[in-house]
Protein backbone atom coordinates (compact mmCIF):
# COMPACT_ATOMS: atom_id res chain seq x y z
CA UNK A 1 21.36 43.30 7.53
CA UNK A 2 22.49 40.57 5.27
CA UNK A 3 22.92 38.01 8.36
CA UNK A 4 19.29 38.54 9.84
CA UNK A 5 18.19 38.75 6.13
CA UNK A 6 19.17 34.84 5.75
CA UNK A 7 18.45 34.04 9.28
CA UNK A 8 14.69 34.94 8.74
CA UNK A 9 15.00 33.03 5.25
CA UNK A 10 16.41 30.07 6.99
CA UNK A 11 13.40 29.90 9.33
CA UNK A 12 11.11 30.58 6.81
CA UNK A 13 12.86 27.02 5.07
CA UNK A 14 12.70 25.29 7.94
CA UNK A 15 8.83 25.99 8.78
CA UNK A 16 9.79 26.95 12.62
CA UNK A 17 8.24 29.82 14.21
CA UNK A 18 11.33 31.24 15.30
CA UNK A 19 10.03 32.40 18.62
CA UNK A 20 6.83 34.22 17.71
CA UNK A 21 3.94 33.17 15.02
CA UNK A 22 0.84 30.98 14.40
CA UNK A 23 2.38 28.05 16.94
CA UNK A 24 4.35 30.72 19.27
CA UNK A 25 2.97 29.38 22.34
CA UNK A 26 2.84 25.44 22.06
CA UNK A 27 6.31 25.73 20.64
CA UNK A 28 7.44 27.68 24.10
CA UNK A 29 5.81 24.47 25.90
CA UNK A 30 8.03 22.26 23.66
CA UNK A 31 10.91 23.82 24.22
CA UNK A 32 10.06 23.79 27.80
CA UNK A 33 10.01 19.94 28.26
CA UNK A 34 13.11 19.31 26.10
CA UNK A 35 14.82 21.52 27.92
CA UNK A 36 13.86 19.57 31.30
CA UNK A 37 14.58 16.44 29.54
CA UNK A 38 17.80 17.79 28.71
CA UNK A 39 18.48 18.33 32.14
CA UNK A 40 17.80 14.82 32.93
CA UNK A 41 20.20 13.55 30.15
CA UNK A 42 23.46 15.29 31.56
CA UNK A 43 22.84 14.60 35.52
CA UNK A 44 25.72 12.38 36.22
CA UNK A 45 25.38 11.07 39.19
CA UNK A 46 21.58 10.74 38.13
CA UNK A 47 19.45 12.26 41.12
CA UNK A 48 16.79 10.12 42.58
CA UNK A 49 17.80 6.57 41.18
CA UNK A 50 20.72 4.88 42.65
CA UNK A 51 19.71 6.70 45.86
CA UNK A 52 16.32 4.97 46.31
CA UNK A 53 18.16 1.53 45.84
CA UNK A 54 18.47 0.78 49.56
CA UNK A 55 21.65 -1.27 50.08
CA UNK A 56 24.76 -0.33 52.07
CA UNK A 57 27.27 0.26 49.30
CA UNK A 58 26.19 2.16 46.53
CA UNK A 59 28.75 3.83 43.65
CA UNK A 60 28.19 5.49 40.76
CA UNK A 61 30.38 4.64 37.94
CA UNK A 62 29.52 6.06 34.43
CA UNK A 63 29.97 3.64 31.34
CA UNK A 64 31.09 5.36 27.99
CA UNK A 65 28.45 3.17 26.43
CA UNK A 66 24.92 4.33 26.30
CA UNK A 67 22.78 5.97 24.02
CA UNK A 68 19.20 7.41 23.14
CA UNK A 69 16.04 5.82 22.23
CA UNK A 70 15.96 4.23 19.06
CA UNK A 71 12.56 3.69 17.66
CA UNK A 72 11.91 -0.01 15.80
CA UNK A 73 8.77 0.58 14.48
CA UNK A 74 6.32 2.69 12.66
CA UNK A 75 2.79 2.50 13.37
CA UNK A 76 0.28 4.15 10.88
CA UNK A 77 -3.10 5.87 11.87
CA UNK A 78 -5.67 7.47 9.83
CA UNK A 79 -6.85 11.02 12.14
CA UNK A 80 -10.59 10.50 11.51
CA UNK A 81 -10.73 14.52 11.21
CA UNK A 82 -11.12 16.60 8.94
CA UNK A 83 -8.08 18.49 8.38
CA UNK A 84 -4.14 18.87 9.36
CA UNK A 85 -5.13 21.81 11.40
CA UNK A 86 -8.26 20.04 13.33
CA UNK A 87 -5.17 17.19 14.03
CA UNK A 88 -2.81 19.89 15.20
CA UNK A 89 -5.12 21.49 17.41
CA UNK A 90 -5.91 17.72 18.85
CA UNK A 91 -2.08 17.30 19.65
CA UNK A 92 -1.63 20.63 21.39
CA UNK A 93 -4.39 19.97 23.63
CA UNK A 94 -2.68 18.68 27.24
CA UNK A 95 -5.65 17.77 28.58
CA UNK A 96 -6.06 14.90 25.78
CA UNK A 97 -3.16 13.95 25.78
CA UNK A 98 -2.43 12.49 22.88
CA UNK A 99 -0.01 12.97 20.10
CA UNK A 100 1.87 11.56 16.92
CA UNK A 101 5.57 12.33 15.66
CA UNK A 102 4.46 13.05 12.29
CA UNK A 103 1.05 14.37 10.41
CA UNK A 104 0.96 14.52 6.91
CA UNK A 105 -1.97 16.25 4.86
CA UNK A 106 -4.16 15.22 2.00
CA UNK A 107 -1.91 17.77 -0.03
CA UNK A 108 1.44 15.47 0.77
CA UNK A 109 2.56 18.02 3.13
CA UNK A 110 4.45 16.44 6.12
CA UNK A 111 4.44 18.10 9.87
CA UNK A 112 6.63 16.82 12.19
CA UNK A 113 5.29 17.25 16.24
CA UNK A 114 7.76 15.44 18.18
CA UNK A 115 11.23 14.71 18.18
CA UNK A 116 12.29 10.94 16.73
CA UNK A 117 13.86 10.62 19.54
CA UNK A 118 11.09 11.14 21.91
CA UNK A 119 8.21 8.95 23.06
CA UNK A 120 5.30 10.39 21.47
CA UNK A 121 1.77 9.37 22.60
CA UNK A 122 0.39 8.12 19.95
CA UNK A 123 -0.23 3.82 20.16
CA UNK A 124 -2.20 3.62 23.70
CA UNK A 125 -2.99 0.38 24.76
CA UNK A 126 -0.95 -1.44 22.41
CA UNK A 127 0.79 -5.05 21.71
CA UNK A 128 3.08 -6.47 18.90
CA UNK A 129 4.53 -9.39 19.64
CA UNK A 130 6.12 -9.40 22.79
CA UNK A 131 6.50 -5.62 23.00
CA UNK A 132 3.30 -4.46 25.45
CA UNK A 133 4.87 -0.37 25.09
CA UNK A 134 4.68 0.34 21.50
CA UNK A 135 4.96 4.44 22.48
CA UNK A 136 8.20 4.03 23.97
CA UNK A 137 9.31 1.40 20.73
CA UNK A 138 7.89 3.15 18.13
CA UNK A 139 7.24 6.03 15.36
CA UNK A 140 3.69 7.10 14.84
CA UNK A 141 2.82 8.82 11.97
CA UNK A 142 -0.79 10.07 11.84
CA UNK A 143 -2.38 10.23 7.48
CA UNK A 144 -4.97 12.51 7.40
CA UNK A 145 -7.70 10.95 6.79
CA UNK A 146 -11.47 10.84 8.26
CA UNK A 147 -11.64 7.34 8.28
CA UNK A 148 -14.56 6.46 6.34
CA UNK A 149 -15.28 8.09 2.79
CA UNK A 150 -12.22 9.59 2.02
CA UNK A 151 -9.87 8.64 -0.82
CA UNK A 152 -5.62 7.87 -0.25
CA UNK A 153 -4.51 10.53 -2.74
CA UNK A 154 -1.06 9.49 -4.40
CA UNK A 155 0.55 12.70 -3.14
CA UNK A 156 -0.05 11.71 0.37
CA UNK A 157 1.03 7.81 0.06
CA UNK A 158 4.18 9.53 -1.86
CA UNK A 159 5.00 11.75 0.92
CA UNK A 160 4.95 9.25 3.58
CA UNK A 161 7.07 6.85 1.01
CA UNK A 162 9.25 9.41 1.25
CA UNK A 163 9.53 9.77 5.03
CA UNK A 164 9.61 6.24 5.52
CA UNK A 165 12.47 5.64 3.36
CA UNK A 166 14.07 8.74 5.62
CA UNK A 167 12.95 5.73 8.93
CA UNK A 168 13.86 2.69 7.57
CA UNK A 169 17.27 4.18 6.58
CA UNK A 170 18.11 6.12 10.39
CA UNK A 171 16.85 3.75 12.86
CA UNK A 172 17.62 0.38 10.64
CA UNK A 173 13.85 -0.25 11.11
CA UNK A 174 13.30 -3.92 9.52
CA UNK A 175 10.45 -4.40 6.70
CA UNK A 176 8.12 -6.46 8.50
CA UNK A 177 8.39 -3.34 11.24
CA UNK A 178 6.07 -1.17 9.68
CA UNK A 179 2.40 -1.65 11.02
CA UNK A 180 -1.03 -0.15 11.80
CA UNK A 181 -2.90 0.87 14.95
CA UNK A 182 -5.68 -1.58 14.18
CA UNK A 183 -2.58 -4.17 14.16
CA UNK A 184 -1.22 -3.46 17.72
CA UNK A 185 -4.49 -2.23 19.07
CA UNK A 186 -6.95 -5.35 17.58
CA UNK A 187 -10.74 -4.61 18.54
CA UNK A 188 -9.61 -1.71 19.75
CA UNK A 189 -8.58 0.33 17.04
CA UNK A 190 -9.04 -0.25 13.09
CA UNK A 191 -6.78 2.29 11.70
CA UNK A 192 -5.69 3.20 9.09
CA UNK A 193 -8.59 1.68 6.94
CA UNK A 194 -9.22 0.88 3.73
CA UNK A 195 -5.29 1.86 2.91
CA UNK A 196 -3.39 0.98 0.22
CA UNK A 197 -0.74 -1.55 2.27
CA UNK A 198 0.50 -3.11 -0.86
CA UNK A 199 2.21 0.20 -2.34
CA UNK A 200 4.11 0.19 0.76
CA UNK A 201 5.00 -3.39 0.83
CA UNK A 202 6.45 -3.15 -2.73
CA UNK A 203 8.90 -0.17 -1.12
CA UNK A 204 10.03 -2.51 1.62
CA UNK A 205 7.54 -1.48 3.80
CA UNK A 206 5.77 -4.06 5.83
CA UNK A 207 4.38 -7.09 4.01
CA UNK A 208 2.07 -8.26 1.72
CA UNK A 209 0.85 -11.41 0.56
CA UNK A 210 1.88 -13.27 -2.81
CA UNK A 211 0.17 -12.94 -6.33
CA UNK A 212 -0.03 -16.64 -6.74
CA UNK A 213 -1.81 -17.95 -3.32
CA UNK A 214 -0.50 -21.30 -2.25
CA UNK A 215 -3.46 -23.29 -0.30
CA UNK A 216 -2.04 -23.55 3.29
CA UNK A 217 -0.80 -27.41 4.22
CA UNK A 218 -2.95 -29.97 6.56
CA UNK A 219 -3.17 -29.11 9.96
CA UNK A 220 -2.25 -25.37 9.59
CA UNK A 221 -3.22 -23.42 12.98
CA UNK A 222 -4.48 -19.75 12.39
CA UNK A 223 -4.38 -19.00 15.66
CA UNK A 224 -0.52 -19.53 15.71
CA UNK A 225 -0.08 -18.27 12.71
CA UNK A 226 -1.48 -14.72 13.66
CA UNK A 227 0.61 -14.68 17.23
CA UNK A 228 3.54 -15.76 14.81
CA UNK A 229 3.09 -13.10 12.47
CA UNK A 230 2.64 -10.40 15.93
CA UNK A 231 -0.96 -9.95 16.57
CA UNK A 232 -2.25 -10.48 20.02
CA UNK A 233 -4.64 -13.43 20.29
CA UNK A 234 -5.80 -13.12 23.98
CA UNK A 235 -9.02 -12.27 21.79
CA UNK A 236 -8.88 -13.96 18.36
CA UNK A 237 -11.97 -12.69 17.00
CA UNK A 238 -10.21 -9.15 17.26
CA UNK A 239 -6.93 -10.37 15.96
CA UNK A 240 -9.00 -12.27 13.07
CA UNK A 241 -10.65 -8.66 12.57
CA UNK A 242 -7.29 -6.43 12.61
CA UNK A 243 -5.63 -8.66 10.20
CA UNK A 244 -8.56 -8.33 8.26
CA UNK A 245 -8.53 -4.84 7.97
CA UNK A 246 -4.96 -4.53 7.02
CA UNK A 247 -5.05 -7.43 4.58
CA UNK A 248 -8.73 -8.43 3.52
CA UNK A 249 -10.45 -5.05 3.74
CA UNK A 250 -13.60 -6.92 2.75
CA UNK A 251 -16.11 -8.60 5.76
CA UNK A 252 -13.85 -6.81 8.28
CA UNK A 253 -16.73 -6.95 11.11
CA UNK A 254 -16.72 -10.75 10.97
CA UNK A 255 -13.96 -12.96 12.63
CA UNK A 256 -14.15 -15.66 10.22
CA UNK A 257 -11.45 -16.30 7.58
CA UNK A 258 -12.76 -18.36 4.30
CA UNK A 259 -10.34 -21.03 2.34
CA UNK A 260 -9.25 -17.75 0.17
CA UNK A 261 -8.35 -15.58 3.46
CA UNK A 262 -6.72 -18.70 4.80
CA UNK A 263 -4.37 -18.45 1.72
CA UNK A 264 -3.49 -14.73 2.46
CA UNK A 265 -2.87 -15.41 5.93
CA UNK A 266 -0.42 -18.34 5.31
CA UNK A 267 1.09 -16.26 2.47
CA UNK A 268 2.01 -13.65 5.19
CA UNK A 269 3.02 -15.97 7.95
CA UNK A 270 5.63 -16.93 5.73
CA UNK A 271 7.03 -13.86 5.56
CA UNK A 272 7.19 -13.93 9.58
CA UNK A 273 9.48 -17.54 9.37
């Protein structure tokens, strides 16, 4: 009695449904796929690569040095819902699509949906940089939020402080690493808005620009400055635009930056050097 007494506390600790409850049946389809993933992990030979290469010799040889997918970045989102359950329901829904590794509530309660380790499906059509595949790079951790009117409470930005330190630490995820959808996704996306960047920043969580603006020197280029920085400038009004909404939050519809803006963006580009 006293074993299945603290194995039904232990799950109770560890929020699981421990094969039946609320969640019973999307957990037995998570399960499911790790367990096929799992599968494809141990084959050794691997079936159905080296055999499609069509050359005469072919060998396989295992290496003793390999290892799993390490995420090296963390991309925010605001849900634009209206709860952690409406979210939840959204990422167990197959015909969507779409999911996030973590969720965490208004009341600072985090939810984690997929494995670190796993690419979630969360970024979409997505550049940073040179990375075009920022699912298969990154972390994606979804604020609830509905995107418009409602506030950033502190216990929320605490909570995900708190996981991010948990990130930065595991994966070695560098500072300037940490980003938004609106900032891989520009004029496609403009999440999370309105959020309060600069508490993160002063954790050692992305960047943000300097108290004491320096005006930026003859013959600085915006345009390279942005791509510098990561943004993707095939369309520079929408890069203009995303790093408005992370940094300016003011005029965000408008792709024009004014001498002030010009200061913030060469404070940041900086930061990039």
């Amino acid at each position: 009695m006293k074993n299945i007494y603290i194995f039904l506390f232990g799950c109770a600790i560890l929020l699981s449904s421990c094969g039946g409850g609320k969640y019973a049946a999307t957990e037995k389809i998570y399960n499911e796929k790790a367990k096929e993933f799992a599968e494809l992990y141990k084959e050794a030979p691997v079936t159905g690569q080296l055999e499609k290469v069509s050359v005469r010799e072919k060998e396989w040889i295992a290496s003793v040095n390999f290892g799993v997918r390490k995420p090296n970045y963390v991309v925010l989102h605001h849900t634009a819902q209206n709860s952690t359950e409406q979210t939840v329901r959204t990422f167990h829904n197959q015909t969507v699509g779409v999911s996030s590794h973590y969720v965490i509530g208004r009341d600072g309660k985090v939810i984690q949906m997929v494995n670190d380790l796993y690419r979630g499906h969360h970024a979409g059509i997505s550049r940073w940089g040179n990375d075009t595949d920022l699912n298969s790079s990154s972390i994606g951790i979804e604020l609830d939020n509905n995107g418009t009117t409602d506030p950033w409470p502190d216990v929320q930005i605490n909570a995900l402080i708190s996981l991010l330190h948990y990130l930065k630490e595991t994966y070695k995820i560098p500072q300037a690493n940490f980003i938004g959808h609106m900032d891989v996704s520009p004029g496609r996306k403009i999440d999370p808005s309105r959020f309060p960047w600069k508490k993160l920043a002063d954790q050692g969580f992305g960047f943000w620009y300097d108290d004491h603006l320096e005006t930026p020197p003859e013959g600085f280029d915006p345009k390279l400055a942005l791509r510098i920085i990561g943004y993707n400038i095939t369309n520079l009004d929408a890069a203009i635009k995303a790093f408005k909404v992370h940094y300016i939050q003011e005029e965000t519809t408008t792709a024009v930056l004014n001498a002030e803006e010009l200061k913030i963006l060469y404070s940041i580009f900086k930061k990039y050097l």
